[in-house]
C-alpha atoms as a PDB file:
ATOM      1  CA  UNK A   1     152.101 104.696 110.939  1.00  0.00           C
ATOM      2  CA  UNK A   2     152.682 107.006 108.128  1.00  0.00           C
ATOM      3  CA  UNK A   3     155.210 106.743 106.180  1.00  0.00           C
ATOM      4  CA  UNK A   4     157.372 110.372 105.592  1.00  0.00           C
ATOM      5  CA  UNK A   5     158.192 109.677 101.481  1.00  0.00           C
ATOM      6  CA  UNK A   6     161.825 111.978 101.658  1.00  0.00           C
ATOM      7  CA  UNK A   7     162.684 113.682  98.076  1.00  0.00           C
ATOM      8  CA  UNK A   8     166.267 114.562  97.489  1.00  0.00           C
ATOM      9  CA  UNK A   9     166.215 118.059  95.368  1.00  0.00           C
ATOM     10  CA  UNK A  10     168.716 117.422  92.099  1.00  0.00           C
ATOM     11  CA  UNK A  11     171.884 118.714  92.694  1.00  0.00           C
ATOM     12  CA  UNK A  12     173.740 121.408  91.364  1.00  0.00           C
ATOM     13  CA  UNK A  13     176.211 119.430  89.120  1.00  0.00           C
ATOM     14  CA  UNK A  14     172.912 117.575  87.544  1.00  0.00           C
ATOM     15  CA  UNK A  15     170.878 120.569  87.492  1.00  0.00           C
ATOM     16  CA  UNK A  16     173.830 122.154  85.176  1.00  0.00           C
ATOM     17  CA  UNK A  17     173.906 119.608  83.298  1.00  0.00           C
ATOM     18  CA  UNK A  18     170.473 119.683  81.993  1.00  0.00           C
ATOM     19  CA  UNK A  19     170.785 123.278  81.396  1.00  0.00           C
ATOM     20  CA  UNK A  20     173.878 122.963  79.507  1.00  0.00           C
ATOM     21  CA  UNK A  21     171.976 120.465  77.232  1.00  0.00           C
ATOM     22  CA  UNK A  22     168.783 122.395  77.232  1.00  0.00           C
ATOM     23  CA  UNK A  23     170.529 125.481  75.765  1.00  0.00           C
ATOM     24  CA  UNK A  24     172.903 123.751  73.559  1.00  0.00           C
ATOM     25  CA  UNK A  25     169.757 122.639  71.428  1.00  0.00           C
ATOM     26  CA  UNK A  26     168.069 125.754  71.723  1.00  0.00           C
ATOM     27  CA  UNK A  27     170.291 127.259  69.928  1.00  0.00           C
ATOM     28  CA  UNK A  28     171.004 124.147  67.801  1.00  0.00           C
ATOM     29  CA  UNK A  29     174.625 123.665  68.647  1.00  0.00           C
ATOM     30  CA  UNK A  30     173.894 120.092  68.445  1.00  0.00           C
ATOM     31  CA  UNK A  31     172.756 120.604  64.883  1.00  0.00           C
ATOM     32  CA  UNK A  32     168.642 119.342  63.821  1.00  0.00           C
ATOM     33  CA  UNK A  33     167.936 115.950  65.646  1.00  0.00           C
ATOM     34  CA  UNK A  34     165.863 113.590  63.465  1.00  0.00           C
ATOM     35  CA  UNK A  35     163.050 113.315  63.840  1.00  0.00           C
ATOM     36  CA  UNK A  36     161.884 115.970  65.973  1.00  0.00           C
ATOM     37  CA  UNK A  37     163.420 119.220  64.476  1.00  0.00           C
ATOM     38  CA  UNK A  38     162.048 122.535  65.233  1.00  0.00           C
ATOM     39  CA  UNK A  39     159.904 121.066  68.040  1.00  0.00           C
ATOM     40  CA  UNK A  40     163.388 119.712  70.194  1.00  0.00           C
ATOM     41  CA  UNK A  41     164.502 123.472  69.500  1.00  0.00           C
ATOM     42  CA  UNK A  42     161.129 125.057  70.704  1.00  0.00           C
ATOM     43  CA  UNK A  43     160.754 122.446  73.689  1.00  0.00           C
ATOM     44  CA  UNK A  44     164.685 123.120  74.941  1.00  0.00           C
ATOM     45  CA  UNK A  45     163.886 127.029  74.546  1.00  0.00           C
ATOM     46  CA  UNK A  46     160.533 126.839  77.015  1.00  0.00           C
ATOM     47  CA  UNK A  47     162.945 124.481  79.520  1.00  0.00           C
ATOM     48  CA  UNK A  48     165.712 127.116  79.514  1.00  0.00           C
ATOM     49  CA  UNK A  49     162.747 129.754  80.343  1.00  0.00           C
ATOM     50  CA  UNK A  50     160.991 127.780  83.010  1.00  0.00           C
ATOM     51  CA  UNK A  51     164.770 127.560  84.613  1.00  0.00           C
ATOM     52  CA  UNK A  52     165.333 131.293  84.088  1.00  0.00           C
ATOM     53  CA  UNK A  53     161.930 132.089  85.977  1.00  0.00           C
ATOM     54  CA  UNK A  54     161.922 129.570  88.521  1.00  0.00           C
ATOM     55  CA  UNK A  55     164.498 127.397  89.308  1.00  0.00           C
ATOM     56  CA  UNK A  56     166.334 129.354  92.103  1.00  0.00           C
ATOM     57  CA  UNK A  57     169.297 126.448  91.450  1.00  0.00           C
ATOM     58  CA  UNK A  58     169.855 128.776  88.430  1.00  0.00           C
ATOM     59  CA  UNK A  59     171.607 131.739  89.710  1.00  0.00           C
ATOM     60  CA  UNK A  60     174.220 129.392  91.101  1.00  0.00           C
ATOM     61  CA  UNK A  61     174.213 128.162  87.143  1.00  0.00           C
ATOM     62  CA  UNK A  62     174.459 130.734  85.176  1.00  0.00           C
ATOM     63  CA  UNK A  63     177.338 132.023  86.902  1.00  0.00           C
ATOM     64  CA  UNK A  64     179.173 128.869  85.668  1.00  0.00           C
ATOM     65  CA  UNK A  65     182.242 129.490  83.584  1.00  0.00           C
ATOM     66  CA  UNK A  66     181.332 126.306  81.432  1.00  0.00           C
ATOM     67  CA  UNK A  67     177.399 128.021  81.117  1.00  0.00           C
ATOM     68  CA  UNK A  68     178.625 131.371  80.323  1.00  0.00           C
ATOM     69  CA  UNK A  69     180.378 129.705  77.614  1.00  0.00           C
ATOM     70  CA  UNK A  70     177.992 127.532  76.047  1.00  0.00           C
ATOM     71  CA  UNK A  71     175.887 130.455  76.063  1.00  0.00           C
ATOM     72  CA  UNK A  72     178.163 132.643  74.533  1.00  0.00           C
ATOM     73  CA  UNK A  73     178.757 129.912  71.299  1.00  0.00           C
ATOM     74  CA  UNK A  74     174.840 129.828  70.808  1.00  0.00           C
ATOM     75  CA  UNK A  75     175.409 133.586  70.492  1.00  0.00           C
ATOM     76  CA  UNK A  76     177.230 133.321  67.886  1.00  0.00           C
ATOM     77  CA  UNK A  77     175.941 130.513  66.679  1.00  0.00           C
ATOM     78  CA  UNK A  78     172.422 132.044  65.990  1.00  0.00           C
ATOM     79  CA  UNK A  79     173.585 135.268  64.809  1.00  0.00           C
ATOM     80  CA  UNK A  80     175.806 133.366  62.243  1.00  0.00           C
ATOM     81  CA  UNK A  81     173.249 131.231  60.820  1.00  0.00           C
ATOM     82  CA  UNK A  82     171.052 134.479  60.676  1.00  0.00           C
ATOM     83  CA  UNK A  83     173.732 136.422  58.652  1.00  0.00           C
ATOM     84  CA  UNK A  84     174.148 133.146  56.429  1.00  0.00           C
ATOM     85  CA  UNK A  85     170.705 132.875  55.771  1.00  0.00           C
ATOM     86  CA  UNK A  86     170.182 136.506  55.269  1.00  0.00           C
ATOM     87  CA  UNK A  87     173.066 136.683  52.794  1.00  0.00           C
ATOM     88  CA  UNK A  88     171.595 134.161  50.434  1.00  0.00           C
ATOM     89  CA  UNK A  89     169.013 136.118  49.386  1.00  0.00           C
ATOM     90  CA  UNK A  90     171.060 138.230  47.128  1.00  0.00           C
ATOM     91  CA  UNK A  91     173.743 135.108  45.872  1.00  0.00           C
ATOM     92  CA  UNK A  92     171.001 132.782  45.258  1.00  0.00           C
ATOM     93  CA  UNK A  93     169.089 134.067  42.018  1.00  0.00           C
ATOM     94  CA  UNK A  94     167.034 131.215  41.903  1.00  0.00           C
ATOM     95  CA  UNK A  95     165.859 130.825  45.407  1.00  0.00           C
ATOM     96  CA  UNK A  96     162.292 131.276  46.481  1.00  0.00           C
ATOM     97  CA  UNK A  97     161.044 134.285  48.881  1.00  0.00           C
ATOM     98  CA  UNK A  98     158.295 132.339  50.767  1.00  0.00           C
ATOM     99  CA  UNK A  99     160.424 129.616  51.494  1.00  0.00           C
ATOM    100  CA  UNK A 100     163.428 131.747  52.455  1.00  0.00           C
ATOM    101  CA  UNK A 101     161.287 134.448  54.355  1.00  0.00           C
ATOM    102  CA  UNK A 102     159.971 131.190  56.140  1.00  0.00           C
ATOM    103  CA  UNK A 103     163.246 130.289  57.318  1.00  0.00           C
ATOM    104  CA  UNK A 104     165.065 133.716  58.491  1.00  0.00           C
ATOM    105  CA  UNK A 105     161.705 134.212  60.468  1.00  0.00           C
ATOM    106  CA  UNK A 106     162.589 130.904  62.035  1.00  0.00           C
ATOM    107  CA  UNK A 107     165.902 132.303  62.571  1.00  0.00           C
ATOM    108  CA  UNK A 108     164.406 135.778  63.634  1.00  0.00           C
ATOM    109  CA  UNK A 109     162.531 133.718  66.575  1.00  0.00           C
ATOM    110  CA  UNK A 110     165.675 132.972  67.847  1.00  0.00           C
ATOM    111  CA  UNK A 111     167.137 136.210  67.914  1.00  0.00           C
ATOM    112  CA  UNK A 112     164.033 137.398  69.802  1.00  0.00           C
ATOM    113  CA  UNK A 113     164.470 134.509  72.525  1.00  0.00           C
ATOM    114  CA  UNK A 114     167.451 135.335  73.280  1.00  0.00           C
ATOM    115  CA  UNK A 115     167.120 139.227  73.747  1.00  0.00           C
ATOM    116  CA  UNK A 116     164.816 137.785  76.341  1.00  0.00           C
ATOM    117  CA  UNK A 117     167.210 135.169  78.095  1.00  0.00           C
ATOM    118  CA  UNK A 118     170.251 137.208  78.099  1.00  0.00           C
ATOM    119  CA  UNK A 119     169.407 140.085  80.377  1.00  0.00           C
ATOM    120  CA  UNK A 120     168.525 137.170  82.866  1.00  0.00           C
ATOM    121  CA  UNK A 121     172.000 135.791  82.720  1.00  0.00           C
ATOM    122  CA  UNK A 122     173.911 139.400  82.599  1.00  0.00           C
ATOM    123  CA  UNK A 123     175.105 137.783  78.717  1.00  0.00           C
ATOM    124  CA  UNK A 124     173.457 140.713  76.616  1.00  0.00           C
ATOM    125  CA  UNK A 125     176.402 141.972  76.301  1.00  0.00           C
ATOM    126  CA  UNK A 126     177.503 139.377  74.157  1.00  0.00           C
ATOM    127  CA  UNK A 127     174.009 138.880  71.909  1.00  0.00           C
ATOM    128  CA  UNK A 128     174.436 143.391  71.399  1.00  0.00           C
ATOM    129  CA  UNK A 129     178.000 143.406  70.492  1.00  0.00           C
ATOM    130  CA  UNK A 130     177.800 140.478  67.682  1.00  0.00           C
ATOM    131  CA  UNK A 131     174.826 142.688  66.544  1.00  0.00           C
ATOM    132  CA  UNK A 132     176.462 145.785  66.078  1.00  0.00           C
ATOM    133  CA  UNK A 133     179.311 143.919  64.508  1.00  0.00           C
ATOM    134  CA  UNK A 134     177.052 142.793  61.685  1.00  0.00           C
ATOM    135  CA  UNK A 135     174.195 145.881  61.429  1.00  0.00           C
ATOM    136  CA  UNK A 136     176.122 147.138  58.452  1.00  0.00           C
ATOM    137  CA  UNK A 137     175.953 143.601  56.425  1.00  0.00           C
ATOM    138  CA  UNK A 138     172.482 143.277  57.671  1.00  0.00           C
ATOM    139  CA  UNK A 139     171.278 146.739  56.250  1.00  0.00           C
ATOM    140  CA  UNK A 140     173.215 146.345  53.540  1.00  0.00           C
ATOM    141  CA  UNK A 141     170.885 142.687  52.219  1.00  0.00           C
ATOM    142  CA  UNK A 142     167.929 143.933  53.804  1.00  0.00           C
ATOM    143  CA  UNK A 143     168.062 147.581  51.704  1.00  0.00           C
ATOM    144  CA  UNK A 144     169.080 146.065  48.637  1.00  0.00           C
ATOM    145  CA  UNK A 145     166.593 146.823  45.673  1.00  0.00           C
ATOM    146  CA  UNK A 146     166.221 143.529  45.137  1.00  0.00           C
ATOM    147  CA  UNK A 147     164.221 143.282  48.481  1.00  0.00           C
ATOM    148  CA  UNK A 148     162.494 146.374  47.954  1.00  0.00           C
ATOM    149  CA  UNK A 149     158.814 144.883  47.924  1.00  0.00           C
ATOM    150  CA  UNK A 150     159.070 141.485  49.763  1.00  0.00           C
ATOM    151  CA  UNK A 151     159.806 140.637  53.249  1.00  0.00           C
ATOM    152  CA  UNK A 152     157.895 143.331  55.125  1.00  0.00           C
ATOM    153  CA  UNK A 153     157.278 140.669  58.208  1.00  0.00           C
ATOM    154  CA  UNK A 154     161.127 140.200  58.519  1.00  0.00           C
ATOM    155  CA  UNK A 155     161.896 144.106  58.117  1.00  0.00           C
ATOM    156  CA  UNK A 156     159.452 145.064  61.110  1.00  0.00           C
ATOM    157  CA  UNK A 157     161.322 142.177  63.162  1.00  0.00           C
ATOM    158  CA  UNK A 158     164.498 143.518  62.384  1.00  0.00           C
ATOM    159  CA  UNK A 159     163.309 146.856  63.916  1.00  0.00           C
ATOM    160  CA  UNK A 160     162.269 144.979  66.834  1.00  0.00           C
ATOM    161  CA  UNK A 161     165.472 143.225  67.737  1.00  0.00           C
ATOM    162  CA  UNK A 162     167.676 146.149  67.397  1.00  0.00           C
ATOM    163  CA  UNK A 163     165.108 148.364  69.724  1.00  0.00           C
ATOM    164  CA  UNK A 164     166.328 145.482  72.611  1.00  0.00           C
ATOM    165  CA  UNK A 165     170.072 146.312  71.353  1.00  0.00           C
ATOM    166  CA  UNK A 166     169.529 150.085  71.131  1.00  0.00           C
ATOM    167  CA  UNK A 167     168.109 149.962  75.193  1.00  0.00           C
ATOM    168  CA  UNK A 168     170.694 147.878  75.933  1.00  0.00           C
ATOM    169  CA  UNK A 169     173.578 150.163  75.422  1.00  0.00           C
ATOM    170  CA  UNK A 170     171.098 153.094  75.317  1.00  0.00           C
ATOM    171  CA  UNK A 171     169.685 152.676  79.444  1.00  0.00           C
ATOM    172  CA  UNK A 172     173.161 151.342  80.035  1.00  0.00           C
ATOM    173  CA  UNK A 173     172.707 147.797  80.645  1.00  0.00           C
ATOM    174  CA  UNK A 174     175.589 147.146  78.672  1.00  0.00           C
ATOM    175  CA  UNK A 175     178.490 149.487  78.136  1.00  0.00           C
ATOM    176  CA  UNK A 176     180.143 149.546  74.469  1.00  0.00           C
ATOM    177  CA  UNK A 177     183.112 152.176  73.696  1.00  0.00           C
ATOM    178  CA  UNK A 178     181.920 155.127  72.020  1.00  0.00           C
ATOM    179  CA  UNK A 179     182.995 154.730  68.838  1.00  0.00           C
ATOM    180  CA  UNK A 180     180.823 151.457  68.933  1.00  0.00           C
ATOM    181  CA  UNK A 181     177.729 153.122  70.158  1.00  0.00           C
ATOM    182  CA  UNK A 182     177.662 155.768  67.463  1.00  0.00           C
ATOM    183  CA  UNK A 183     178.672 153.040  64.223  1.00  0.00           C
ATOM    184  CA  UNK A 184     175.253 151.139  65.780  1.00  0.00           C
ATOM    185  CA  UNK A 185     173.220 154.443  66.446  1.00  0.00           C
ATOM    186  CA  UNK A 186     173.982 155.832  62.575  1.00  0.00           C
ATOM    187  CA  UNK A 187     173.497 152.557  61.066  1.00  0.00           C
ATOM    188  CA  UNK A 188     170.022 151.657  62.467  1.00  0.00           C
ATOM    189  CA  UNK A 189     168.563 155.457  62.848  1.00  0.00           C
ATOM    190  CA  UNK A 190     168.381 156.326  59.514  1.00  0.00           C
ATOM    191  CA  UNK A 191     166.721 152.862  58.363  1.00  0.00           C
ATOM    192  CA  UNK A 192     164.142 153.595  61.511  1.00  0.00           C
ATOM    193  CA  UNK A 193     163.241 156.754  59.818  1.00  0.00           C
ATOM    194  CA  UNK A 194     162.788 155.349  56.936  1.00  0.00           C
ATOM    195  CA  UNK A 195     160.645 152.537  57.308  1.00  0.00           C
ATOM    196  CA  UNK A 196     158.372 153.987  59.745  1.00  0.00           C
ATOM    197  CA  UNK A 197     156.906 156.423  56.776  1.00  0.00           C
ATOM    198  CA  UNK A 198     157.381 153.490  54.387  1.00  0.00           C
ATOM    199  CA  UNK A 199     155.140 150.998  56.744  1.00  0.00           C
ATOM    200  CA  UNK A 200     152.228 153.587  57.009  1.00  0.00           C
ATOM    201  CA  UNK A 201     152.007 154.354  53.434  1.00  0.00           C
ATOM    202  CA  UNK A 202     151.523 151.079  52.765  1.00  0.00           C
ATOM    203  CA  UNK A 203     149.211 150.351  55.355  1.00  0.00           C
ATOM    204  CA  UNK A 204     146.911 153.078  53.875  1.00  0.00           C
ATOM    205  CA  UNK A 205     147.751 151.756  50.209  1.00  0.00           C
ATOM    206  CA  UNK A 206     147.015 148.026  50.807  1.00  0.00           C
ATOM    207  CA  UNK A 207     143.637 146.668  52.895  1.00  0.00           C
ATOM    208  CA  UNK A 208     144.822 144.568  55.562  1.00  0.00           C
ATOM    209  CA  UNK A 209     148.117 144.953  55.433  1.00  0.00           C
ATOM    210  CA  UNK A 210     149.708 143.399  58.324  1.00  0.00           C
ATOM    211  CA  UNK A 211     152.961 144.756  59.302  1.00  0.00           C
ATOM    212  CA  UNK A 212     153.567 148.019  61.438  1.00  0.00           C
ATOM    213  CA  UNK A 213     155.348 149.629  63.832  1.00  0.00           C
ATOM    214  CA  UNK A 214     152.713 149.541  66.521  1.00  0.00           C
ATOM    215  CA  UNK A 215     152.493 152.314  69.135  1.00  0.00           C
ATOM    216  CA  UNK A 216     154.487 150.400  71.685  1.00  0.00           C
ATOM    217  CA  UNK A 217     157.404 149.664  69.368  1.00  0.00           C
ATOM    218  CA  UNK A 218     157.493 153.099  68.135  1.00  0.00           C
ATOM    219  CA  UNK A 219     157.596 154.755  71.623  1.00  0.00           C
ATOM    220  CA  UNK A 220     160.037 152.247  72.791  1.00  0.00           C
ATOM    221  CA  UNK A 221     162.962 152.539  69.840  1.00  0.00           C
ATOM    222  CA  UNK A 222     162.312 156.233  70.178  1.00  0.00           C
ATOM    223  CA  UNK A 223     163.267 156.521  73.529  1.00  0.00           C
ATOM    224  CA  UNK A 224     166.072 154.290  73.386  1.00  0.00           C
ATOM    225  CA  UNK A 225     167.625 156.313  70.643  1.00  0.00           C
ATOM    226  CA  UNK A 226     167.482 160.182  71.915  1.00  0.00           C
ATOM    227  CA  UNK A 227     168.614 157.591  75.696  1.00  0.00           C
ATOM    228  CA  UNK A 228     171.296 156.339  73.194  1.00  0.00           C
ATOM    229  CA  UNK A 229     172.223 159.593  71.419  1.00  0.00           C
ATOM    230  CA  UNK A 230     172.605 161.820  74.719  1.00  0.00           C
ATOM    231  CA  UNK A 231     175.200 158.886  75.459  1.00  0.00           C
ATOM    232  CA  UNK A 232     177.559 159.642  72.657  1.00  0.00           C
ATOM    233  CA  UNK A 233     180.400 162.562  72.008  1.00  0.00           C
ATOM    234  CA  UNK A 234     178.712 165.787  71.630  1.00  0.00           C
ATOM    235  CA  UNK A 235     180.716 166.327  68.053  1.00  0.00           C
ATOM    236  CA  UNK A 236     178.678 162.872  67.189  1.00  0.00           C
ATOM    237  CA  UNK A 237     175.708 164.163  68.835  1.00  0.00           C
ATOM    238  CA  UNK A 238     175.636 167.256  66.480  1.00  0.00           C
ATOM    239  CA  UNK A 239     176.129 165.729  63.074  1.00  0.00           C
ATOM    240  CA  UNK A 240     173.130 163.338  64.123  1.00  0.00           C
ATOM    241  CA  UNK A 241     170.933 165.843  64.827  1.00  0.00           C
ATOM    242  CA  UNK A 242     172.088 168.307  62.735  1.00  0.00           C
ATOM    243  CA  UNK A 243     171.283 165.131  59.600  1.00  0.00           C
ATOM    244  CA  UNK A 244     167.876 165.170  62.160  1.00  0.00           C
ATOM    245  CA  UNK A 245     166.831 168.631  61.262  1.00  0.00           C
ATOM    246  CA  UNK A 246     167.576 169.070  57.697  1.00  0.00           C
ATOM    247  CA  UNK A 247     165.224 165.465  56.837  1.00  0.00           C
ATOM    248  CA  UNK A 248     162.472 166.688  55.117  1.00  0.00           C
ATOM    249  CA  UNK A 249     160.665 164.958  58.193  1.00  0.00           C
ATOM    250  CA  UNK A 250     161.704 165.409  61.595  1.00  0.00           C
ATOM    251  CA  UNK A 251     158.364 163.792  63.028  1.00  0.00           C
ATOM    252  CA  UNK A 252     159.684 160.504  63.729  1.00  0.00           C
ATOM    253  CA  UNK A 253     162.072 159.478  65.608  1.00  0.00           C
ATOM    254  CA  UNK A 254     161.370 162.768  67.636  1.00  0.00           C
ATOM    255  CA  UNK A 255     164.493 163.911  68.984  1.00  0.00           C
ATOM    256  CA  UNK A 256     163.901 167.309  70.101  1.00  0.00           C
ATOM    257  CA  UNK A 257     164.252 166.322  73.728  1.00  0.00           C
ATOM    258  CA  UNK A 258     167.852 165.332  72.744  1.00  0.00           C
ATOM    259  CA  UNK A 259     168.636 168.304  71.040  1.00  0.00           C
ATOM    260  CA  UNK A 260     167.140 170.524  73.448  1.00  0.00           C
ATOM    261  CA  UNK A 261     169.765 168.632  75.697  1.00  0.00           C
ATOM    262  CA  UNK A 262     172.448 169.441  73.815  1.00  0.00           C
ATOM    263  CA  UNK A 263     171.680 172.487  73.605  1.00  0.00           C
ATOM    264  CA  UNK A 264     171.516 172.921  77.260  1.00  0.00           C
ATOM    265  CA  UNK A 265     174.904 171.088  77.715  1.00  0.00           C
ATOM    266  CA  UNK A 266     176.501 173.086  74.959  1.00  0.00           C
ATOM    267  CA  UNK A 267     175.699 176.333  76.285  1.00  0.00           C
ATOM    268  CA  UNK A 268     176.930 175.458  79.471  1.00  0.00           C
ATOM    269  CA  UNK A 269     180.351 173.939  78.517  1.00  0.00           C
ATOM    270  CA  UNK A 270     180.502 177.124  76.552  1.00  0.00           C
ATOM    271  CA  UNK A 271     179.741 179.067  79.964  1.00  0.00           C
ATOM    272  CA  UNK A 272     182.169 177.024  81.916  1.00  0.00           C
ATOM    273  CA  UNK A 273     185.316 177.880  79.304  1.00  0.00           C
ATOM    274  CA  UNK A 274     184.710 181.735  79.431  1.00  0.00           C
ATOM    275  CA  UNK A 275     184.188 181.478  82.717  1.00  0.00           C
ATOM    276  CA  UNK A 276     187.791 179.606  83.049  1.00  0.00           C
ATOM    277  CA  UNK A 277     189.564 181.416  81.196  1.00  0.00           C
ATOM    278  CA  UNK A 278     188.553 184.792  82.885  1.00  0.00           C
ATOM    279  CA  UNK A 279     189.314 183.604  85.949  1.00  0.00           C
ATOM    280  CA  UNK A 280     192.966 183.148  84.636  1.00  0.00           C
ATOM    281  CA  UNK A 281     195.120 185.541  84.008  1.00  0.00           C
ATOM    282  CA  UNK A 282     197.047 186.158  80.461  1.00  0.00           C
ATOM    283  CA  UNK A 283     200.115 184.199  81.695  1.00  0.00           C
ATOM    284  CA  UNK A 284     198.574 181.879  82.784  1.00  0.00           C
ATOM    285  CA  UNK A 285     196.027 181.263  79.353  1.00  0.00           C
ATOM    286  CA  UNK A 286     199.888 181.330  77.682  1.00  0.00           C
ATOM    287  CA  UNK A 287     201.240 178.547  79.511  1.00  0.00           C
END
């Protein structure tokens, strides 16, 4: 007779439990574990993937209180130790570019992996508004003359990460107030239009040279900023576009689909007023 071998599935509580762990040292909440390093990181980041993709135990997971905040620390977490990193570029005068640049593109992997997790778990939210919390600082190091000729690699991925912020809040996947959208949409836009020139010039200049803003990047943080613009105030709208046109170059980011929105919405609000007030009559425009 055969024998029927019965295998109990892990249960929720245990399944949660090796989440919990798996994320807390992917984001190295538990701090570097001797002697495995970067690899425990690396490993506990493919684990939380695999879960993402296809444990269906995870839905039930993720919409854990405890989860949401463990996930919400490594947030922070990463983003801190990416501004802390990033900041001691400029106070260290003795520190070493290679090795640095070596270890903010360690941190810079992170970032990326979780622009990718997040939307999973509905957490973006979190990971975007940190983000536009610290764009200014960020710019700030990263535009400093110091920095001028080094770090291309780092400046590219910086362009990359905020194009998965700025389609975020741009498609509406996550909803910031106004006045948050257009801090993060002047902040990054004119740094986009800036590099992208910069990046092809060198190209041409230098044999070889690696880093770009390939066609797929390029089309994608283009379309989430005129998606991102047409979100905002139409005041903020016009002084963005209105900065737009009077750049010696207006090729890139192209927003003349946004502005020949505005235009279109403009014209009709104006419509819709005279319309208003001639269907009122002079008393009533007093009162």
């Amino acid at each position: 007779m055969s024998r029927i071998l019965n295998i109990k599935p892990v249960d929720s509580s245990t399944a949660k439990d090796i989440f919990v762990s798996a994320v807390r040292f992917a984001v190295s909440i538990e701090g570097p574990c001797f002697p495995f390093g970067d690899e425990l990181r690396i490993s506990a980041q493919e684990q939380v993937d695999y879960m993402l993709r296809e444990d269906e135990d995870t839905t039930i997971i993720i919409a854990d209180d405890e989860v949401k905040s463990v996930v919400s620390m490594g947030v922070y977490n990463i983003i801190h130790s990416f501004e802390m990193d990033l900041s001691s570029l400029l106070l260290d005068p003795t520190l070493e570019f290679e090795a640095a640049d070596n270890r903010i593109m360690r941190r810079v992997s992170d970032l990326e992996w979780m622009c990718n997790v997040l939307p999973k778990m509905d957490l973006m939210k979190n990971f975007v508004s940190n983000w536009a919390a610290i764009s200014s600082k960020i710019l700030g190091i990263i535009e400093n003359k110091k920095l001028d000729h080094v770090m291309w690699g780092l400046k590219v991925k910086l362009i990359e990460v905020t194009c998965k912020v700025l389609e975020a809040v741009g498609y509406s996947s996550v909803i910031l107030p106004a006045t948050c959208r257009v801090q993060l949409l002047k902040a990054w836009f004119p740094y986009v239009r800036k590099m992208k020139p910069l990046l092809d010039s060198k190209a041409i200049e230098e044999i070889g040279f690696p880093y770009k803003m390939d066609e797929d990047l390029c089309q994608a943080i283009e379309g989430a900023i005129v998606s991102l613009l047409l979100t905002l105030p139409s005041n903020d709208q016009a002084d963005i576009l209105a900065d737009w046109i009077k750049s010696r170059e207006v090729g890139y980011p192209d927003l003349s689909e946004a502005f020949e929105v505005w235009c279109y919405r403009t014209k009709s609000a104006k419509r819709r007023l005279v319309e208003g007030i001639d269907g009122h009559s002079d008393a009533d425009i007093s009162t």
